[in-house]
Protein backbone atom coordinates (compact mmCIF):
# COMPACT_ATOMS: atom_id res chain seq x y z
CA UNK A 1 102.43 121.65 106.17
CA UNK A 2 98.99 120.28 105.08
CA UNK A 3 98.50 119.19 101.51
CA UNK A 4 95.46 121.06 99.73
CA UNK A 5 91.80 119.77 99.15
CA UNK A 6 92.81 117.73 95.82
CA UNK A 7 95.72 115.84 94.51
CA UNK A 8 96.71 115.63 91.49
CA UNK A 9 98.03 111.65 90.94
CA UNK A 10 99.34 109.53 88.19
CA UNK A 11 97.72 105.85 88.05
CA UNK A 12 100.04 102.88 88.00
CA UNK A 13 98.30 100.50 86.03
CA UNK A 14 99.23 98.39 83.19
CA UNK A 15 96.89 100.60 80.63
CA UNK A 16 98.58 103.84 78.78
CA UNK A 17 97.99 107.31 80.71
CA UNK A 18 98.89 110.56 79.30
CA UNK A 19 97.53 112.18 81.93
CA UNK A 20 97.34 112.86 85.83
CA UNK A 21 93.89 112.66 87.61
CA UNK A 22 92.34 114.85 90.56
CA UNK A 23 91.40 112.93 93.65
CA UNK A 24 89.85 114.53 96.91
CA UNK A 25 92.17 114.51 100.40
CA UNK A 26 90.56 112.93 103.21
CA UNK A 27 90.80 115.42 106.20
CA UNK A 28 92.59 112.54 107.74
CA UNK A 29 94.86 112.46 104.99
CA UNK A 30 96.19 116.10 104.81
CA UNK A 31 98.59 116.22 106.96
CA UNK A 32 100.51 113.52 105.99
CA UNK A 33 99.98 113.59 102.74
CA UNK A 34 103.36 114.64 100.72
CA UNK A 35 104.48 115.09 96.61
CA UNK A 36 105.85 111.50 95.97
CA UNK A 37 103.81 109.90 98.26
CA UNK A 38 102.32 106.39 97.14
CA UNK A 39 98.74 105.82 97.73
CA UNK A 40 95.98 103.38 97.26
CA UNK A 41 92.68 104.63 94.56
CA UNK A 42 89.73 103.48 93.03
CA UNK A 43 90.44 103.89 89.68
CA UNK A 44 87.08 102.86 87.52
CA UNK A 45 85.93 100.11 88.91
CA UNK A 46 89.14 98.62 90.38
CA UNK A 47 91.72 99.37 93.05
CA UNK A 48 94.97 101.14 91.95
CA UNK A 49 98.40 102.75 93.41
CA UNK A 50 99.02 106.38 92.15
CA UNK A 51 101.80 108.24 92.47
CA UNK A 52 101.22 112.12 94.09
CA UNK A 53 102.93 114.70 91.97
CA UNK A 54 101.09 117.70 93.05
CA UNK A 55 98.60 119.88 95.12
CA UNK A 56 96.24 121.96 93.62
CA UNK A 57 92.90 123.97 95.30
CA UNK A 58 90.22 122.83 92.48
CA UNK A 59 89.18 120.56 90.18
CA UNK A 60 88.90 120.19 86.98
CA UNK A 61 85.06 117.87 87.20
CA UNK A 62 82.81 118.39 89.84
CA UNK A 63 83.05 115.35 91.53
CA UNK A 64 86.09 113.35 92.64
CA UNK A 65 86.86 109.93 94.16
CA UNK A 66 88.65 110.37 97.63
CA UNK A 67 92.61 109.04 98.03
CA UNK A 68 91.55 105.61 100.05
CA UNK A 69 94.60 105.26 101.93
CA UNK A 70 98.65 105.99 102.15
CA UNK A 71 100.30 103.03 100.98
CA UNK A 72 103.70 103.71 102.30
CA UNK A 73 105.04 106.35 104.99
CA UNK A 74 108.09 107.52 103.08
CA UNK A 75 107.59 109.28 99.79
CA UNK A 76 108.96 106.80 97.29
CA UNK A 77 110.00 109.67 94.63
CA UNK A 78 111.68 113.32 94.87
CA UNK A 79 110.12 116.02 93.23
CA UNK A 80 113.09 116.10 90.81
CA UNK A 81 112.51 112.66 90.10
CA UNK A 82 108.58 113.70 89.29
CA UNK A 83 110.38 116.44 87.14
CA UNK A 84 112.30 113.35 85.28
CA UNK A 85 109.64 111.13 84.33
CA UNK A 86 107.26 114.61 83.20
CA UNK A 87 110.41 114.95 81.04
CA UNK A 88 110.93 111.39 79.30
CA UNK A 89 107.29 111.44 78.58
CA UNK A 90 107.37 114.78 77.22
CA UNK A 91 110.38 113.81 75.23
CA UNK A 92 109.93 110.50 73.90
CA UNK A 93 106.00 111.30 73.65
CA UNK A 94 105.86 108.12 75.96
CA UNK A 95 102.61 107.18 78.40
CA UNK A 96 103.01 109.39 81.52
CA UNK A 97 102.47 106.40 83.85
CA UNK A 98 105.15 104.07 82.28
CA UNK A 99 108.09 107.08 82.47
CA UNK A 100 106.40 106.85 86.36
CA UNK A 101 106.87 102.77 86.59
CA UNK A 102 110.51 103.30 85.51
CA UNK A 103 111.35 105.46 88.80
CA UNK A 104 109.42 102.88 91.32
CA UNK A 105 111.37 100.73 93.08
CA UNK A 106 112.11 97.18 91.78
CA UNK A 107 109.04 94.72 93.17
CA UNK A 108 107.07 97.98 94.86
CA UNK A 109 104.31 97.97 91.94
CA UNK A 110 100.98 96.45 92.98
CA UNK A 111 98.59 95.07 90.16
CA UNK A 112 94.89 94.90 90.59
CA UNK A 113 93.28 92.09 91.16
CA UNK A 114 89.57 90.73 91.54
CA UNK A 115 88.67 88.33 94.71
CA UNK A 116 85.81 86.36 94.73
CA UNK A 117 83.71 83.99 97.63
CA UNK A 118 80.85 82.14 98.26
CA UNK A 119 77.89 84.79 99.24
CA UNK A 120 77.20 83.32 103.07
CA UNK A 121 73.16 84.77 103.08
CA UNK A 122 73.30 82.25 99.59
CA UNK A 123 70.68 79.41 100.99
CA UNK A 124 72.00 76.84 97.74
CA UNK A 125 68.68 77.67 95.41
CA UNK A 126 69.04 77.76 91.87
CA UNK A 127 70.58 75.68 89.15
CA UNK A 128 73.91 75.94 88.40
CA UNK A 129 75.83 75.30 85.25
CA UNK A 130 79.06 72.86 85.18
CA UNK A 131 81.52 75.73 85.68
CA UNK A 132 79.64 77.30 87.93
CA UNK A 133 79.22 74.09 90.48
CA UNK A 134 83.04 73.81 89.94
CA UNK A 135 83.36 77.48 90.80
CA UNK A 136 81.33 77.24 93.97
CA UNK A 137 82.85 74.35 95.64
CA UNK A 138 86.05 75.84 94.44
CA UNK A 139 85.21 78.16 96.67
CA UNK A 140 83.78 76.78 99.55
CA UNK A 141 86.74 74.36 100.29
CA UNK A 142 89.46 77.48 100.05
CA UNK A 143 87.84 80.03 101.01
CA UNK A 144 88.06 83.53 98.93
CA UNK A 145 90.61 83.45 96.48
CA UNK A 146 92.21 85.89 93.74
CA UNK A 147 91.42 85.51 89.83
CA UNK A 148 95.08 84.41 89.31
CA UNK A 149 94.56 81.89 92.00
CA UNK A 150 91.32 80.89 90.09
CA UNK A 151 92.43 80.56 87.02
CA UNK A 152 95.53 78.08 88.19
CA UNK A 153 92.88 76.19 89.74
CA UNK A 154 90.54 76.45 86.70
CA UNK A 155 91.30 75.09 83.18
CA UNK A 156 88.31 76.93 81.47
CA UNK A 157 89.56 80.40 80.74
CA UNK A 158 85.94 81.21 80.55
CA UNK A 159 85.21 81.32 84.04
CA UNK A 160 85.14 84.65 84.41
CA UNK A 161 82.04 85.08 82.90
CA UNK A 162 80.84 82.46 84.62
CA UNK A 163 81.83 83.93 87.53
CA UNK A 164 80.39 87.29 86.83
CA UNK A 165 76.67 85.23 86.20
CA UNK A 166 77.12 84.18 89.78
CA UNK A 167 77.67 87.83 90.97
CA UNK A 168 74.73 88.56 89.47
CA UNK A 169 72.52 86.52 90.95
CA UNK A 170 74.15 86.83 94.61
CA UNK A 171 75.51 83.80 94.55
CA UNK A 172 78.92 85.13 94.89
CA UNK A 173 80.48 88.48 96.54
CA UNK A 174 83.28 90.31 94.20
CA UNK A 175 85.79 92.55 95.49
CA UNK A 176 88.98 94.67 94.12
CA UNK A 177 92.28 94.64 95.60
CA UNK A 178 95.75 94.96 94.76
CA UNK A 179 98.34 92.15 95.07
CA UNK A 180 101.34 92.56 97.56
CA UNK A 181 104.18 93.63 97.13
CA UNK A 182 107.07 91.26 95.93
CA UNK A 183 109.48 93.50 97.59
CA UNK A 184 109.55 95.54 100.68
CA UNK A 185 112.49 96.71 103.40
CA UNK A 186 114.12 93.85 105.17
CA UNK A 187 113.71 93.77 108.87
CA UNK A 188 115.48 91.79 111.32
CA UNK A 189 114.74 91.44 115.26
CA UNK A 190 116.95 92.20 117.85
CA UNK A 191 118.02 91.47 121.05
CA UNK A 192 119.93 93.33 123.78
CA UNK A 193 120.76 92.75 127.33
CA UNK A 194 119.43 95.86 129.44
CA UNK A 195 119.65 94.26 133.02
CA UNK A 196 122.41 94.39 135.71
CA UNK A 197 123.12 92.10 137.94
CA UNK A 198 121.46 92.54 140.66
CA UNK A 199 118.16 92.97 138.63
CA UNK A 200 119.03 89.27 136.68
CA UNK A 201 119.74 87.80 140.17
CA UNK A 202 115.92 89.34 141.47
CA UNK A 203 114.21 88.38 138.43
CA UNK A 204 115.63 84.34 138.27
CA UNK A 205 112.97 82.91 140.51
CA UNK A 206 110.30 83.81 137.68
CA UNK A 207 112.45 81.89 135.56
CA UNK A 208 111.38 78.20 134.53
CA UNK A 209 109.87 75.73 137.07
CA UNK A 210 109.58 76.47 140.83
CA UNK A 211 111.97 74.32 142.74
CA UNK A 212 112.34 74.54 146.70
CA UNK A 213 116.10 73.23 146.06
CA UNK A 214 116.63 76.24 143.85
CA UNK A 215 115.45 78.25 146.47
CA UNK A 216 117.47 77.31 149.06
CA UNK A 217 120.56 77.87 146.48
CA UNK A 218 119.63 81.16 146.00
CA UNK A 219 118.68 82.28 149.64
CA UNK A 220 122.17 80.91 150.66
CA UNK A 221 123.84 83.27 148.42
CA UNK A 222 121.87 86.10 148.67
CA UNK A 223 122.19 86.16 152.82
CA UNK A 224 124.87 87.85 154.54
CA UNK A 225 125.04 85.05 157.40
CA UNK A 226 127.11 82.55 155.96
CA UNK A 227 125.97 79.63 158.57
CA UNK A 228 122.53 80.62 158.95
CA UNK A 229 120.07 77.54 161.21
CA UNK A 230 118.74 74.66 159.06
CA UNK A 231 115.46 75.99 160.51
CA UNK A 232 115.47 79.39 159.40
CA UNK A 233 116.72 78.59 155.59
CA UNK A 234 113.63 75.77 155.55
CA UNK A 235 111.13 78.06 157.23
CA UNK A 236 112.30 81.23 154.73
CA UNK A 237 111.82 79.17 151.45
CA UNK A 238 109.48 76.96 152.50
CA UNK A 239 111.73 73.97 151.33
CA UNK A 240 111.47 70.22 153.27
CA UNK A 241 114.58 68.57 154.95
CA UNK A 242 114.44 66.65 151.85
CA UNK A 243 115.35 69.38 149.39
CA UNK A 244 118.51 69.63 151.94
CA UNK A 245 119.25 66.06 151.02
CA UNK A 246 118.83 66.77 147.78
CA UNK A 247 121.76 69.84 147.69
CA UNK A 248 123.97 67.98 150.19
CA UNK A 249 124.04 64.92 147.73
CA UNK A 250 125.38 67.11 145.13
CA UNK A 251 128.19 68.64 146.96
CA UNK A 252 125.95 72.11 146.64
CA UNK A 253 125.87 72.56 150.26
CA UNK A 254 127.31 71.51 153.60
CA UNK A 255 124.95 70.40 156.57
CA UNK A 256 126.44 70.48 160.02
CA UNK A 257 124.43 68.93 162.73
CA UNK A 258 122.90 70.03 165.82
CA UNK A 259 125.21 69.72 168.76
CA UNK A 260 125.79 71.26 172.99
CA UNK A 261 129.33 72.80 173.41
CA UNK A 262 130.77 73.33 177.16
CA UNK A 263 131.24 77.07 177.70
CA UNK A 264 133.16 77.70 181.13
CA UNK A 265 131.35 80.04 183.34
CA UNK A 266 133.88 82.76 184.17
CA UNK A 267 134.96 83.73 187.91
CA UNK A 268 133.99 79.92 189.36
CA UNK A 269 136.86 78.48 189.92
CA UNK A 270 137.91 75.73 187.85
CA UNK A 271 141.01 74.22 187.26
CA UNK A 272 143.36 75.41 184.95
CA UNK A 273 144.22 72.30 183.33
CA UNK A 274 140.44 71.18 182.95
CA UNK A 275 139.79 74.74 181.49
CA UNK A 276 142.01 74.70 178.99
CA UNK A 277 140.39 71.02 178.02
CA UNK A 278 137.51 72.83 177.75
CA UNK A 279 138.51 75.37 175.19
CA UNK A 280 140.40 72.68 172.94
CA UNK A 281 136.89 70.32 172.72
CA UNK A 282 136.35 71.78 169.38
CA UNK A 283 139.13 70.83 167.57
CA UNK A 284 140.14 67.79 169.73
CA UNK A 285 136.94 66.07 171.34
CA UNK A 286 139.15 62.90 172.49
CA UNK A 287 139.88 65.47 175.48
CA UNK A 288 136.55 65.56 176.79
CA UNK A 289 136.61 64.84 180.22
CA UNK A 290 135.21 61.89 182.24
CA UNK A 291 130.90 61.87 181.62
CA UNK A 292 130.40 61.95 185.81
CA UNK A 293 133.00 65.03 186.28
CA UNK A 294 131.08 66.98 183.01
CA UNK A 295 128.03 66.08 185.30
CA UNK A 296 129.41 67.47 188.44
CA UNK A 297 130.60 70.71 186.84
CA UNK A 298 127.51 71.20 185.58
CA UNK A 299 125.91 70.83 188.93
CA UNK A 300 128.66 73.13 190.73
CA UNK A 301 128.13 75.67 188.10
CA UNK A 302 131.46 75.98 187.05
CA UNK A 303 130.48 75.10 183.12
CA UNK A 304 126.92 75.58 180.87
CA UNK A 305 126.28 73.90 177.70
CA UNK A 306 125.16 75.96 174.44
CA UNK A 307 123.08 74.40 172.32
CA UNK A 308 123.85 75.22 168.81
CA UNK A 309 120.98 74.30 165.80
CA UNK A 310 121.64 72.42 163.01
CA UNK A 311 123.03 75.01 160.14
CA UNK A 312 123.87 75.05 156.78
CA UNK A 313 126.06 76.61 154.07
CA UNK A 314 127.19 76.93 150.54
CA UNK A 315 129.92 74.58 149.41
CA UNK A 316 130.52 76.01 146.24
CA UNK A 317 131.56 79.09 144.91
CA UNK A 318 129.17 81.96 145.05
CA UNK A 319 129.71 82.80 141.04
CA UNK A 320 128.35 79.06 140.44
CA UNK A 321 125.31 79.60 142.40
CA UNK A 322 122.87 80.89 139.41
CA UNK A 323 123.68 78.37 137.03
CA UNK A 324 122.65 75.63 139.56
CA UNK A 325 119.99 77.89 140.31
CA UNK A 326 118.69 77.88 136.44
CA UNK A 327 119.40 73.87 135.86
CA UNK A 328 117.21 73.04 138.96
CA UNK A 329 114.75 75.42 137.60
CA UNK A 330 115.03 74.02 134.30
CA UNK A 331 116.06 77.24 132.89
CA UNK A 332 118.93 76.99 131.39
CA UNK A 333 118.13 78.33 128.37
CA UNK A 334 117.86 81.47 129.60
CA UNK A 335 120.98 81.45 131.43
CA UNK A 336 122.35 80.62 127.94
CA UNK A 337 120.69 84.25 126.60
CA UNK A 338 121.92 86.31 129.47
CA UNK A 339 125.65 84.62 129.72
CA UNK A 340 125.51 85.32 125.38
CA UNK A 341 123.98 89.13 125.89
CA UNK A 342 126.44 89.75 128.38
CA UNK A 343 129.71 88.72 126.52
CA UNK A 344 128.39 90.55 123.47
CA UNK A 345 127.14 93.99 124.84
CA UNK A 346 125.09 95.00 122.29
CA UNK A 347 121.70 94.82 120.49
CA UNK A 348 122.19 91.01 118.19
CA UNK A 349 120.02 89.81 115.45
CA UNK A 350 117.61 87.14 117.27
CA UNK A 351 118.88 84.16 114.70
CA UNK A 352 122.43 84.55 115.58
CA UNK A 353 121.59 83.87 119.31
CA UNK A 354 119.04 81.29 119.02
CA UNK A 355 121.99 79.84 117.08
CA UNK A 356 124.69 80.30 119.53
CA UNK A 357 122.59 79.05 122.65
CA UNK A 358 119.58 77.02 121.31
CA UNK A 359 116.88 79.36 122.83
CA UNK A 360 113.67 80.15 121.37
CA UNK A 361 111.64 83.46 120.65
CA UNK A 362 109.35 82.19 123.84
CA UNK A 363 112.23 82.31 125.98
CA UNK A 364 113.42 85.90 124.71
CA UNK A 365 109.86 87.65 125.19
CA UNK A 366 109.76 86.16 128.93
CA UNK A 367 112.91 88.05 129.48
CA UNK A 368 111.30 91.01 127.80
CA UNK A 369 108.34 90.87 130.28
CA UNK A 370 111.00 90.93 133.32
CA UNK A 371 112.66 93.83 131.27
CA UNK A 372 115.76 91.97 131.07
CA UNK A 373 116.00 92.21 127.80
CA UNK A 374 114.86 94.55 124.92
CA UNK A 375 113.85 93.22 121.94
CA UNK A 376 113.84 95.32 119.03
CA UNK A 377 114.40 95.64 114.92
CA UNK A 378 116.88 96.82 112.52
CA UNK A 379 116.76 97.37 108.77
CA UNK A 380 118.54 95.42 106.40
CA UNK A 381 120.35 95.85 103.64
CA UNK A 382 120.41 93.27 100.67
CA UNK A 383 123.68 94.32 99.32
CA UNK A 384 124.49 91.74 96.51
CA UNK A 385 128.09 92.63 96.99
CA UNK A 386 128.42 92.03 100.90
CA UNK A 387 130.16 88.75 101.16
CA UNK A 388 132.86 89.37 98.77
CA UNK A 389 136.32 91.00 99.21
CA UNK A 390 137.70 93.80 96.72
CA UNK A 391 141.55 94.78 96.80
CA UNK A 392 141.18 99.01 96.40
CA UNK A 393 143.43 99.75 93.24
CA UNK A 394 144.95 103.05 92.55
CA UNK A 395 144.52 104.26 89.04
CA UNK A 396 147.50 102.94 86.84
CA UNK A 397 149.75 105.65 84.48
CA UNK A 398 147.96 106.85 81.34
CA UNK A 399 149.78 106.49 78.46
CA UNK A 400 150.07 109.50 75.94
CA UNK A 401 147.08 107.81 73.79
CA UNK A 402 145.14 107.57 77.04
CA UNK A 403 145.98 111.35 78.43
CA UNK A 404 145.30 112.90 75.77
CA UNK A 405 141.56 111.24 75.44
CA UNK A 406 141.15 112.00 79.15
CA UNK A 407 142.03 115.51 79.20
CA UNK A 408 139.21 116.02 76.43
CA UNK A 409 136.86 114.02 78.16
CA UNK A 410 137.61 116.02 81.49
CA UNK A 411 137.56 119.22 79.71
CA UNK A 412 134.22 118.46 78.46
CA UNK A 413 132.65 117.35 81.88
CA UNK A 414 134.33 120.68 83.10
CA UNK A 415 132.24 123.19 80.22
CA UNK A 416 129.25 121.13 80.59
CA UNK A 417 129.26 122.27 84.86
CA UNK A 418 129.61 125.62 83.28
CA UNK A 419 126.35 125.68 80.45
CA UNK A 420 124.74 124.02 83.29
CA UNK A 421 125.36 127.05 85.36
CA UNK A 422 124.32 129.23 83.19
CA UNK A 423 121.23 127.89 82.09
CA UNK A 424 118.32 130.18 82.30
CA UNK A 425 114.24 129.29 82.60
CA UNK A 426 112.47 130.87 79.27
CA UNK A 427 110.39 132.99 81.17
CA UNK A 428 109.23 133.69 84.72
CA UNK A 429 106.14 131.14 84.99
CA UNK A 430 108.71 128.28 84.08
CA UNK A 431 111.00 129.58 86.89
CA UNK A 432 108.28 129.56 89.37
CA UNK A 433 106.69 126.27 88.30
CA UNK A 434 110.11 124.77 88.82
CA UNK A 435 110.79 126.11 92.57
CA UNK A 436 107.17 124.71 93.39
CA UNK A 437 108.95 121.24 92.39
CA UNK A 438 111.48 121.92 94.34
CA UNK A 439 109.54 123.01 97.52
CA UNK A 440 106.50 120.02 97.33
CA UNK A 441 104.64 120.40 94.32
CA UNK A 442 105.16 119.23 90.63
CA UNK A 443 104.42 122.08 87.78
CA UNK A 444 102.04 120.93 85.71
CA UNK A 445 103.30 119.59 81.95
CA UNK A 446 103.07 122.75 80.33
CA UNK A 447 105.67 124.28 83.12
CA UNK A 448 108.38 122.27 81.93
CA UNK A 449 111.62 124.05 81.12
CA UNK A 450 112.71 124.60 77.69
CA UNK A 451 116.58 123.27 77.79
CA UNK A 452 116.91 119.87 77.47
CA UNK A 453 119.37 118.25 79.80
CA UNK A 454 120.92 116.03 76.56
CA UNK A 455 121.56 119.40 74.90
CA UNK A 456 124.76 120.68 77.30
CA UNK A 457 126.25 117.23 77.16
CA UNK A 458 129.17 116.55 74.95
CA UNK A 459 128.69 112.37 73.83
CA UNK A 460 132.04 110.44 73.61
CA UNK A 461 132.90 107.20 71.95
CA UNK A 462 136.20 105.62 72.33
CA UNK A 463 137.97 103.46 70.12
CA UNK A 464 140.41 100.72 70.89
CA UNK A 465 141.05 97.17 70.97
CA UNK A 466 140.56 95.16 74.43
CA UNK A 467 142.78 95.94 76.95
CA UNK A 468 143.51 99.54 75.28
CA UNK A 469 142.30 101.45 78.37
CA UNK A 470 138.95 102.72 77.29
CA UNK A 471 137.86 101.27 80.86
CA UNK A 472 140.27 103.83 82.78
CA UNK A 473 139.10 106.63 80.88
CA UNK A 474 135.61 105.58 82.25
CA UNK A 475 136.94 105.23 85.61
CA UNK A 476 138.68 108.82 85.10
CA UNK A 477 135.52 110.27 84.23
CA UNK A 478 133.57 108.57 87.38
CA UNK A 479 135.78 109.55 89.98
CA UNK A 480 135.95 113.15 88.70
CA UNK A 481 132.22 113.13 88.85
CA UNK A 482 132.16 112.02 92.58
CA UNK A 483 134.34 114.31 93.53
CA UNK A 484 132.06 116.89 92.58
CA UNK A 485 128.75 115.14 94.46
CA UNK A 486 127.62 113.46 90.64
CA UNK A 487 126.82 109.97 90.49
CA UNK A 488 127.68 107.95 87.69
CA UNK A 489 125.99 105.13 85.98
CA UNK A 490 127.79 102.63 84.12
CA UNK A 491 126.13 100.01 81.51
CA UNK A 492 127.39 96.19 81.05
CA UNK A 493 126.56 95.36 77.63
CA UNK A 494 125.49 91.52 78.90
CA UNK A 495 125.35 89.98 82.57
CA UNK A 496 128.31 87.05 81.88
CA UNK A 497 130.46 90.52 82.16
CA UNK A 498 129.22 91.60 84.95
CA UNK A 499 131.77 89.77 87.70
CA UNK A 500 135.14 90.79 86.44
CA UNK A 501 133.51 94.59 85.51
CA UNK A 502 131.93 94.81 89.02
CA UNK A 503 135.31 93.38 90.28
CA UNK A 504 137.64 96.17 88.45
CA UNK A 505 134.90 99.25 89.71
CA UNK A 506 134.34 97.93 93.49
CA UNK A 507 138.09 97.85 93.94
CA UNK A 508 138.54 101.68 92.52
CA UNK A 509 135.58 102.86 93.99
CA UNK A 510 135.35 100.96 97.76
CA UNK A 511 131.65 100.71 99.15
CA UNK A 512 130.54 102.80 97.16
CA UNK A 513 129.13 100.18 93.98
CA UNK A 514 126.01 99.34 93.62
CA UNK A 515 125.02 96.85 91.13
CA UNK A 516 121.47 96.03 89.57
CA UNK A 517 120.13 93.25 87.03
CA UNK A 518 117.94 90.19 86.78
CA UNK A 519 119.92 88.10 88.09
CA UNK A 520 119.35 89.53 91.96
CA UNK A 521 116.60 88.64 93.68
CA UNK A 522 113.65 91.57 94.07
CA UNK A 523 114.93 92.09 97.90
CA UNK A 524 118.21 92.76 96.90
CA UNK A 525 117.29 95.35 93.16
CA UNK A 526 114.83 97.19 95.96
CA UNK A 527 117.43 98.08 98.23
CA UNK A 528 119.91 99.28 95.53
CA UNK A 529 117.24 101.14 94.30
CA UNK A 530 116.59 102.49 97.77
């Protein structure tokens, strides 16, 4: 469904907000455009992301700045997440954009930033002072560059006025933008084998180098006459006598030379004895008979002589053909990515095959063209946890001590699902303003319901020495919780604990821990978060 004419958005930018701020759809815009969305602004003077939290027909000043541009195609929060940051800052009286910065992925935030160059329609008039010669041929020998990069380069911190002067005067061209991201989704390439055989076996002479020899290989075994004329093999390839040679010396084919057999003609007469001669001259040629009598028989009639052609055939086996074929193209390399596709049958990540058979990307997208192969991608998950192994535990025997804390604790979690049930909105515009959340668009601040979320739930703290089981009540209280569709969050009081807590949760709860803090990198804290 299209979004309406304005947005209402909350700026994420290191300054306090209180408030959201109306910005004008682009038509282009509208039907894309979602609650949650993240999107690109001009925000004063300077670029900005902004954070969509609701639609509304009008605005509240008669002239708006448009929404410059999507920044990603996935919302990045859920209306009830919208709902939870309206609520801390309504709560904790805390700046509307930083209860907004808390809910953005890890690495996702984009600061503003100013870029500056050398003006090119700048002919080199004009005096300049000290920091402003060092600014310009700063400059011109890299190109445009962002303040932070400037001020590394810099050791005045006052060249930003000086900078600024040279705006002024034209002498240099300003610009806002907003740094990259230091975290985004993980993408690796694939590769999978979508050729049979036959196709592979059609497609190999646009494979590497031409080679006549090759050629020949490959005519051989694709022809059904397995002693085809020397003559016909050179004349269908195109090949010299040489690239025969060439085969023959490597045992890769046999040649068998020209040569006139002695056919009796039927119904003439000759002598048994000299007719069976005859038919035993290929397999015992010291039987040929006397020169002069051949002569004479031939000038009676009673024999002809067949020539037969010089021919050729294989002389190995038919399933060694291709990779001769490949080496004398100089493609084995690619023989090397079909032989690995093959045994694998399935799409594999690009770096695992180059390492396996020493191919390059080159060699992959020339199989693409010949749709041999289809390259493709796959998202990635940085999962800090994916390279070690957990031993699931079941849940030890609670001592009296411990079942008696647990069954309060569980009796608790069991009456808060019940106030939570029966919860009602204080009047009929809060009810409302909440099932726009739900369906697309925030309420606005005054909408927000009157009970407070912290007011149902019953706080516990246990007391006991270490190794007591205060850890197993915890555990209790998570797995009841995901067995009713709840998550759970549990706190480390300091990252050297982290290991042998993450180690005692993953093996309760398999595959299904997720860990964040600063020690993982901002790949891995964005896909947890994701």
């Amino acid at each position: 469904m299209d979004a309406g004419q304005y947005a209402e958005v909350v700026v994420n930018i290191e300054t306090a907000l209180a408030d959201a701020y109306t910005y004008h759809i682009p038509a282009d815009l509208r039907s894309e455009l979602r609650v949650g969305h993240l999107v690109e602004v001009e925000f004063g003077r300077r670029l900005a992301q902004a954070i969509v939290v609701s639609f509304v027909d009008s605005s509240p000043v008669a002239e708006t700045k448009p929404i410059i541009s999507l920044i990603d195609p996935d919302p990045v929060l859920w209306p009830w997440q919208i709902e939870l940051a309206r609520w801390l800052s309504y709560r904790y009286l805390a700046p509307l954009n930083a209860c907004f910065r808390l809910l953005l992925p890890p690495g996702l935030t984009r600061w503003s930033d100013t870029t500056y160059d050398v003006n090119p329609y700048w002919n080199g008039d004009g005096r300049l002072t000290e920091l402003q010669r060092q600014l310009v041929e700063l400059l011109r020998e890299r190109g445009v560059l962002r303040g932070r990069q400037i001020s590394r380069a810099v050791k005045d911190k006052k060249w930003a006025a000086a900078a600024t002067q040279l705006v002024n005067r034209n002498i240099l061209r300003r610009a806002s933008v907003l740094d990259p991201p230091r975290a985004r989704p993980k993408h690796i390439r694939t590769a999978e084998l979508i050729a049979g055989p036959s196709l592979i076996r059609a497609a190999v002479p646009q494979l590497g180098r031409a080679n006549k020899a090759a050629d020949i290989l490959q005519y051989l075994h694709d022809l059904a006459d397995p002693l085809p004329a020397e003559a016909a093999v050179l004349a269908a390839t195109g090949a010299e006598p040489g690239h025969l040679d060439l085969l023959a010396k490597e045992g890769l084919v046999t040649r068998i030379p020209a040569a006139a057999i002695v056919v009796p003609v039927p119904g003439q007469g000759l002598p048994v004895e000299q007719a069976a001669a005859l038919v035993q001259l290929p397999h015992a040629p010291e039987v040929l008979p006397d020169p002069a009598l051949l002569r004479a028989w031939l000038d009676r009639g009673l024999v002809r002589l067949e020539e037969q052609p010089a021919a050729v055939s294989l002389a190995i086996p038919a399933r060694r053909v291709m990779g001769w074929v490949l080496r004398l193209r100089h493609a084995e390399a690619y023989g090397r990515i079909l032989d690995y596709l093959t045994e694998e049958a399935r799409a594999v990540p690009v770096g695992d095959l180059f390492a396996a058979t020493g191919a390059n990307l080159k060699h992959l997208r020339r199989l693409a063209e010949l749709e041999l192969v289809r390259l493709g991608d796959v998202h990635v998950w940085r999962d800090s946890l994916a390279d070690r192994d957990f031993v699931p535990a079941d849940p030890p025997e609670l001592t009296l001590d411990q079942a008696r804390v647990w069954g309060r604790v569980k009796m608790a979690m069991i009456e808060g699902e019940a106030a939570d049930e029966d919860v009602e909105w204080e009047d009929e515009e809060a009810a409302a303003s909440e099932r726009a959340g739900v369906e697309g668009h925030a309420p606005d601040g005054d909408g927000l319901a009157t009970h407070d979320p912290m007011d149902a739930a019953t706080p516990f703290l246990l007391h006991g020495v270490t190794g007591s089981g205060k850890t197993e009540i915890y555990m209790r209280a998570i797995a009841f919780a995901l067995e009713r569709e709840q998550q759970a969050i549990v706190l480390v009081p300091e990252i050297a604990l982290t290991p042998q807590t993450v180690r005692r949760f993953a093996a309760r709860f398999p595959g299904r821990v997720a860990v964040l803090h600063s020690g993982l990198s901002d790949g891995e804290r964005y896909d947890t978060w994701r």
